[in-house]
Protein backbone atom coordinates (compact mmCIF):
# COMPACT_ATOMS: atom_id res chain seq x y z
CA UNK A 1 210.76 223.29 127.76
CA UNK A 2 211.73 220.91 125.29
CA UNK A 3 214.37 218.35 126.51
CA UNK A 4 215.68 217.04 122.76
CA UNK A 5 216.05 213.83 124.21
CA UNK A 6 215.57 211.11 121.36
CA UNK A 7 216.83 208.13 119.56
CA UNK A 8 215.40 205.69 117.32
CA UNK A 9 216.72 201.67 116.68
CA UNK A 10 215.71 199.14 114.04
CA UNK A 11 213.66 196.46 115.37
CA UNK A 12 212.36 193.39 113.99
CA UNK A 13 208.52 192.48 114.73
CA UNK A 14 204.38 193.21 114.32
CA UNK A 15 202.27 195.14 116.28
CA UNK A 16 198.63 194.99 116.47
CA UNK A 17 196.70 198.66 115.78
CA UNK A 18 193.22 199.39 115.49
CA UNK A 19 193.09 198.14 111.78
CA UNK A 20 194.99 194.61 112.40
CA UNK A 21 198.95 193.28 112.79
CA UNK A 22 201.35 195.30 110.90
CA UNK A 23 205.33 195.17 110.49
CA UNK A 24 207.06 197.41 112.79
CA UNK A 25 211.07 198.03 111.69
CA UNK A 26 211.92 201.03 113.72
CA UNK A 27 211.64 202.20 117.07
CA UNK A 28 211.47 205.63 118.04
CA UNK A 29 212.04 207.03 121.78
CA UNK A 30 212.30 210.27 123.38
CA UNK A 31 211.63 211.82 126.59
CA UNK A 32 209.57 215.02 125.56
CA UNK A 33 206.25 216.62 126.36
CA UNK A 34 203.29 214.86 126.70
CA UNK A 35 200.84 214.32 123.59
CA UNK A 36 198.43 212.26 125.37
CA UNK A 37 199.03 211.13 129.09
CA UNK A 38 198.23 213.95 131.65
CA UNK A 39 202.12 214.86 132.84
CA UNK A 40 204.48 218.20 132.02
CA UNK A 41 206.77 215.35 130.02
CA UNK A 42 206.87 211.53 128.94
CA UNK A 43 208.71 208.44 127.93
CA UNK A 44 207.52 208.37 124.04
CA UNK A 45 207.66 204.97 122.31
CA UNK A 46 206.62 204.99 118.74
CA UNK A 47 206.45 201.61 116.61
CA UNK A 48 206.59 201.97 113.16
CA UNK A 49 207.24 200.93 109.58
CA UNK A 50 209.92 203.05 108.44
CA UNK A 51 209.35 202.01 104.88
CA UNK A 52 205.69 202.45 104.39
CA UNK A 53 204.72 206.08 105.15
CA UNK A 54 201.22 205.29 105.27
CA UNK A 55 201.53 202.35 107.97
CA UNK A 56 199.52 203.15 111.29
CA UNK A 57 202.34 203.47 114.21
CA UNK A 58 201.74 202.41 117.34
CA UNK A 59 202.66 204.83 120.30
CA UNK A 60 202.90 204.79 123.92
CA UNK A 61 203.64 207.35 126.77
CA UNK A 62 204.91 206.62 130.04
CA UNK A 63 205.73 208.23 133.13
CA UNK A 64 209.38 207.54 134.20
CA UNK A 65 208.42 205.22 137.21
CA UNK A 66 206.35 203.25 134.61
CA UNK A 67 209.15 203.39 132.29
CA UNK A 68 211.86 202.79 134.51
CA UNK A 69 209.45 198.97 135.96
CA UNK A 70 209.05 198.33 132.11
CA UNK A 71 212.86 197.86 131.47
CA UNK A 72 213.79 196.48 134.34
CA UNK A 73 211.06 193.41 133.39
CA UNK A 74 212.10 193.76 129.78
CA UNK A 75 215.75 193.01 131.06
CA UNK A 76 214.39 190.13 132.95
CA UNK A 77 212.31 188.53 130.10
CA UNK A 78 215.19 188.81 127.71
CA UNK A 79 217.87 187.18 130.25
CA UNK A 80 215.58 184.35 130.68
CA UNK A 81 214.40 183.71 127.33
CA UNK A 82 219.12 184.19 126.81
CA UNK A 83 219.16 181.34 129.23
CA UNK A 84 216.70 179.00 127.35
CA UNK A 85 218.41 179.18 124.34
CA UNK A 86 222.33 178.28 126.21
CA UNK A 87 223.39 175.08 124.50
């Protein structure tokens, strides 16, 4: 069944594909069946360039416990690199 569970954010950055480093704008995530990994449904994380249609996008699948590790160091990295910046 198909859960409909998606959102996208603009983001600021490069990624690296198969073909070199490429501006990435956008963000796409959803929680939705699998493409790639071997489970029923995944955490989907597309990268993108929301302004150049033909731009390889970067994509990754997780399963929850993966996801769930990856924001909680995410959240760590980004209050420490909050703290190195306080005046």
């Amino acid at each position: 069944m198909c859960t409909n569970i998606a959102t996208k954010t603009p983001v600021n950055g490069s990624a690296k594909t198969a073909s070199g480093w490429m501006r990435v704008n956008e963000a796409t995530m959803s929680f939705d069946h699998a493409t790639h990994v071997w489970l029923d449904h995944a955490l989907r994380i597309d990268f993108l360039d929301a302004n150049n249609e033909y731009a390889d996008r970067v994509a990754v699948e997780l399963d929850l416990e993966s996801a769930r590790a990856l924001l909680e160091r995410l959240d760590e990295i980004v209050d420490a690199a909050d703290r190195s910046e306080a005046p």
